[in-house]
N, C-alpha and C. Protein backbone atom coordinates (compact mmCIF):
# COMPACT_ATOMS: atom_id res chain seq x y z
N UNK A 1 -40.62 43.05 52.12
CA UNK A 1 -39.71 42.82 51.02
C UNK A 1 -38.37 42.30 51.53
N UNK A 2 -37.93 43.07 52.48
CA UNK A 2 -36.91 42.27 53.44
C UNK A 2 -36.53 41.07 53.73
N UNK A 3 -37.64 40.72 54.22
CA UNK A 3 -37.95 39.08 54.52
C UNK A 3 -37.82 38.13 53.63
N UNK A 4 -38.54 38.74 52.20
CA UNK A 4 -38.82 37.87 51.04
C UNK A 4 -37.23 37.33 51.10
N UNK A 5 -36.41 38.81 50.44
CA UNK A 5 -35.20 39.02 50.23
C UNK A 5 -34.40 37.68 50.99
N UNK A 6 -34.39 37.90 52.05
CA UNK A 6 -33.99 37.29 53.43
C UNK A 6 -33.92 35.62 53.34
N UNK A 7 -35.30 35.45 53.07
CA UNK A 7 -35.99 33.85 52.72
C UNK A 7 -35.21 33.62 51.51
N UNK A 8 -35.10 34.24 50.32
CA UNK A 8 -34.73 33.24 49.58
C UNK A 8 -33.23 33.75 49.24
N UNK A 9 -32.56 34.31 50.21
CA UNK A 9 -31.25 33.95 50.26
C UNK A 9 -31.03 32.61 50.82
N UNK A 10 -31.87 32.63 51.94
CA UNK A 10 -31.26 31.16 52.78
C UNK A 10 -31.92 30.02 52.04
N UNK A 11 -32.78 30.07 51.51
CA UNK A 11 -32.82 29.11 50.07
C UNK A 11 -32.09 28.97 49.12
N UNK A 12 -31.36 29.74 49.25
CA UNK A 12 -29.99 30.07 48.00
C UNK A 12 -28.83 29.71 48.30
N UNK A 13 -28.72 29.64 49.95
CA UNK A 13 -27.66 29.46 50.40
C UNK A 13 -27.76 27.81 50.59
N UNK A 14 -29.14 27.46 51.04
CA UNK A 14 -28.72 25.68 51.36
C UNK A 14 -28.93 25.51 49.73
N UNK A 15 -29.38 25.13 48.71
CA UNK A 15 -29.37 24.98 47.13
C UNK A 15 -27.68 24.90 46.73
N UNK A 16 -27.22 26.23 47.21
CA UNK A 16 -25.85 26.24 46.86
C UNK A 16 -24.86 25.07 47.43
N UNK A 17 -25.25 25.06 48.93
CA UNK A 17 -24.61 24.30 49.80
C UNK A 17 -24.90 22.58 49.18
N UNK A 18 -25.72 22.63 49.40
CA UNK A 18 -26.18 20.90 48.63
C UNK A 18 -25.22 21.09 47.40
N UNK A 19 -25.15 21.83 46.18
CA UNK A 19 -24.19 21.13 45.25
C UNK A 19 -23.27 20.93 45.42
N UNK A 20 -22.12 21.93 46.52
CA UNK A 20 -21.10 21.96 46.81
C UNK A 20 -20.65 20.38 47.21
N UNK A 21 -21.89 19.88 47.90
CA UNK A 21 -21.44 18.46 48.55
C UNK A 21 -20.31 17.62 48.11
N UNK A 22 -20.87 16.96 46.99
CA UNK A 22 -20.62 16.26 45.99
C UNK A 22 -19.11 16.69 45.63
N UNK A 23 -19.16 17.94 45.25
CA UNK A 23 -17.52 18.63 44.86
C UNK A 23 -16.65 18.40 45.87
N UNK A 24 -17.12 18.72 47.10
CA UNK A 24 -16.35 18.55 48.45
C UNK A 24 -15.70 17.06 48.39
N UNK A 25 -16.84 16.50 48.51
CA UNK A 25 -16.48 15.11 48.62
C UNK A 25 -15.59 14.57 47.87
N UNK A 26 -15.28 14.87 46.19
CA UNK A 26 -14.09 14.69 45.18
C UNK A 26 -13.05 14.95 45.64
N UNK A 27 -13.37 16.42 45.98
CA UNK A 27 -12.00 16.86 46.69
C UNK A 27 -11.03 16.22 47.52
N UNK A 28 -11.89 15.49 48.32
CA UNK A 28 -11.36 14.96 49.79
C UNK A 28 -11.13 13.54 49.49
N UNK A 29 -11.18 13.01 48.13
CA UNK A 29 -10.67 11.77 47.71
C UNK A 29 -9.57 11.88 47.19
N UNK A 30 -9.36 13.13 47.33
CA UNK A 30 -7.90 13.40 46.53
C UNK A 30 -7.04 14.07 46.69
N UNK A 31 -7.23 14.68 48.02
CA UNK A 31 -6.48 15.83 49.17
C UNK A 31 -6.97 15.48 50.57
N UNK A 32 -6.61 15.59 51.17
CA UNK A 32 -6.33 15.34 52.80
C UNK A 32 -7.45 16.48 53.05
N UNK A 33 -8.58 16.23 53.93
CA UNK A 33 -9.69 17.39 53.80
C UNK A 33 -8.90 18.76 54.68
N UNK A 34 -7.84 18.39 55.43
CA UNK A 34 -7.05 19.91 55.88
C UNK A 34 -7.10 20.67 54.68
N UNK A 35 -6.19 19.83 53.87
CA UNK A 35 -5.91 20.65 52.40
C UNK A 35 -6.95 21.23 51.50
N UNK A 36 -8.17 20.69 51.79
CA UNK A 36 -9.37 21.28 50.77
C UNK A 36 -10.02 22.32 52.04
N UNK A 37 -10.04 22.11 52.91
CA UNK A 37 -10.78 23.25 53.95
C UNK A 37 -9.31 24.57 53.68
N UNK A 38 -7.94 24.32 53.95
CA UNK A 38 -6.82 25.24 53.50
C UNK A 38 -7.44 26.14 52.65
N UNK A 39 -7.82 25.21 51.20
CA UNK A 39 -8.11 25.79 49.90
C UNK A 39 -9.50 26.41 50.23
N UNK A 40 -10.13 26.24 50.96
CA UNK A 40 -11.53 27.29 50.69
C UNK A 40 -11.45 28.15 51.60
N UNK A 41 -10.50 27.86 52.26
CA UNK A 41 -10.11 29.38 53.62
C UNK A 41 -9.59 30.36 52.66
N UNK A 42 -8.65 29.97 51.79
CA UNK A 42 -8.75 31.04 50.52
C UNK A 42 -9.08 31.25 49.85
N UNK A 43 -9.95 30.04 49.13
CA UNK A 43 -10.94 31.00 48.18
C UNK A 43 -12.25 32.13 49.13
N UNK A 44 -12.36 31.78 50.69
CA UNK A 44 -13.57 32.63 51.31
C UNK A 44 -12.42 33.93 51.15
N UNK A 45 -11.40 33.66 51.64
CA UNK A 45 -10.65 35.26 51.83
C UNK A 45 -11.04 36.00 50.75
N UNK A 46 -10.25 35.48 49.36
CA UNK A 46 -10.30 36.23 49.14
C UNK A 46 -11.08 36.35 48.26
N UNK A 47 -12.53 35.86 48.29
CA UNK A 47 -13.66 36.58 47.85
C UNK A 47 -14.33 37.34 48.39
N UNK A 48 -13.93 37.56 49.71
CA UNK A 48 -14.54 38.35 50.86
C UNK A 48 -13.91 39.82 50.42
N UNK A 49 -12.35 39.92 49.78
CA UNK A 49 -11.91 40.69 49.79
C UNK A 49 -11.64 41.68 48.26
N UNK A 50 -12.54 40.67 47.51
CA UNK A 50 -13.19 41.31 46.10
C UNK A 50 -14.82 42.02 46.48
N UNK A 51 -15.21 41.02 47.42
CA UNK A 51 -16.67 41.94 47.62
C UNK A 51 -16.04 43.38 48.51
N UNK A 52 -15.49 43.68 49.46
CA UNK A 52 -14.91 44.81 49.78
C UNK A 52 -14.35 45.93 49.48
N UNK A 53 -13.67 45.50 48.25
CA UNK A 53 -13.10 46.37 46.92
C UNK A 53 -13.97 46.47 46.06
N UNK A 54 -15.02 45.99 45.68
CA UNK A 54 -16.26 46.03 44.94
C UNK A 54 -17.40 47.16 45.99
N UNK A 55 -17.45 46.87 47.32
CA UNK A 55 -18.25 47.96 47.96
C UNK A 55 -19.37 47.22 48.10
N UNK A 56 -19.78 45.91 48.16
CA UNK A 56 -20.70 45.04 48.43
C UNK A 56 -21.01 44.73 50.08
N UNK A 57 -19.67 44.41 50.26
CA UNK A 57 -19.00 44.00 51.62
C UNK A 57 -18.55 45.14 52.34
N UNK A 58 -18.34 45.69 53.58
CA UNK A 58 -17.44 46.65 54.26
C UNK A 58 -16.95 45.79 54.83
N UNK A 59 -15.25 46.35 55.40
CA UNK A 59 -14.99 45.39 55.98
C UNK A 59 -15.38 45.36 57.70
N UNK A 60 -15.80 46.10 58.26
CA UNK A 60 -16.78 45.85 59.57
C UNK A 60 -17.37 44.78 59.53
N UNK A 61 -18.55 44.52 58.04
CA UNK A 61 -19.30 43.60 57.75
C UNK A 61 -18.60 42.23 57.87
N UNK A 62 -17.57 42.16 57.23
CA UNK A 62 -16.75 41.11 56.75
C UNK A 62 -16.49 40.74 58.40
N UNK A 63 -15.76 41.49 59.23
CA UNK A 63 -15.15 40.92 60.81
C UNK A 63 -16.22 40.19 60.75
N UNK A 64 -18.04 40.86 60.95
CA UNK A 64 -18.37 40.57 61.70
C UNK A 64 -19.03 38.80 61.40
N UNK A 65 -19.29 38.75 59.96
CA UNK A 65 -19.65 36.84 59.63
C UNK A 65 -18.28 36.38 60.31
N UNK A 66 -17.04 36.73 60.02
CA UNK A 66 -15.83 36.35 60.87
C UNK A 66 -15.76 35.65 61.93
N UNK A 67 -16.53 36.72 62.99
CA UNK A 67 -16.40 36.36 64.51
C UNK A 67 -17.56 35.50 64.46
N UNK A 68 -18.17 35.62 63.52
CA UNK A 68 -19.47 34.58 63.49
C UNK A 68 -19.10 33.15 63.47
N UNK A 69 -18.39 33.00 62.35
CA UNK A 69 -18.21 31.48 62.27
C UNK A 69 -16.77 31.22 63.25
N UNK A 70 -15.87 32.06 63.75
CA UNK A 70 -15.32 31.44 64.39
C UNK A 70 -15.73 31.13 65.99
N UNK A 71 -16.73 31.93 66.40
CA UNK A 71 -17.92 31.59 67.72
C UNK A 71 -18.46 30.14 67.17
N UNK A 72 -19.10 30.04 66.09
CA UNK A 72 -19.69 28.93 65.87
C UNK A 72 -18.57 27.47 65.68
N UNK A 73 -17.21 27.92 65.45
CA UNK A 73 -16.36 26.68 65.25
C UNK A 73 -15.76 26.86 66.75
N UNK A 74 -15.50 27.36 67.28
CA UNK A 74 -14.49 27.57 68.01
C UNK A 74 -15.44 27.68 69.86
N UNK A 75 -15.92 28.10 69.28
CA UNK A 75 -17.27 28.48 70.93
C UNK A 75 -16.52 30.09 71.79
């Protein structure tokens, strides 16, 4: 059940990701893409920090996608 779970998050997650494209791309015809990556560094905050106050998220959890993507941007 795990797995299922598992699988079709990451089906959920590229689905999601593909629409975003398109939006991204508007964006960045009309803001400097610093300024639209700026803007989704805060919208991730602070949705990260409604799932935490909601009890979805801990924030342990939260560091740890954190150190995730900044290993993955940063090495």
């Amino acid at each position: 059940m795990l797995a299922t779970k598992s699988k079709q998050f990451e089906l959920d997650l590229l689905g999601c990701s593909r629409e975003l494209q398109p939006l991204l791309h508007q964006l960045i015809g009309r803001y400097s893409p610093v300024v639209v990556v700026g803007a989704l560094a805060v919208q991730v905050a602070t949705n990260v920090r409604t799932l935490i106050e909601r009890g979805i998220c801990t924030p342990e959890s939260a560091r740890d996608i954190f150190r995730r993507l900044e290993n993955d941007l940063l090495g």
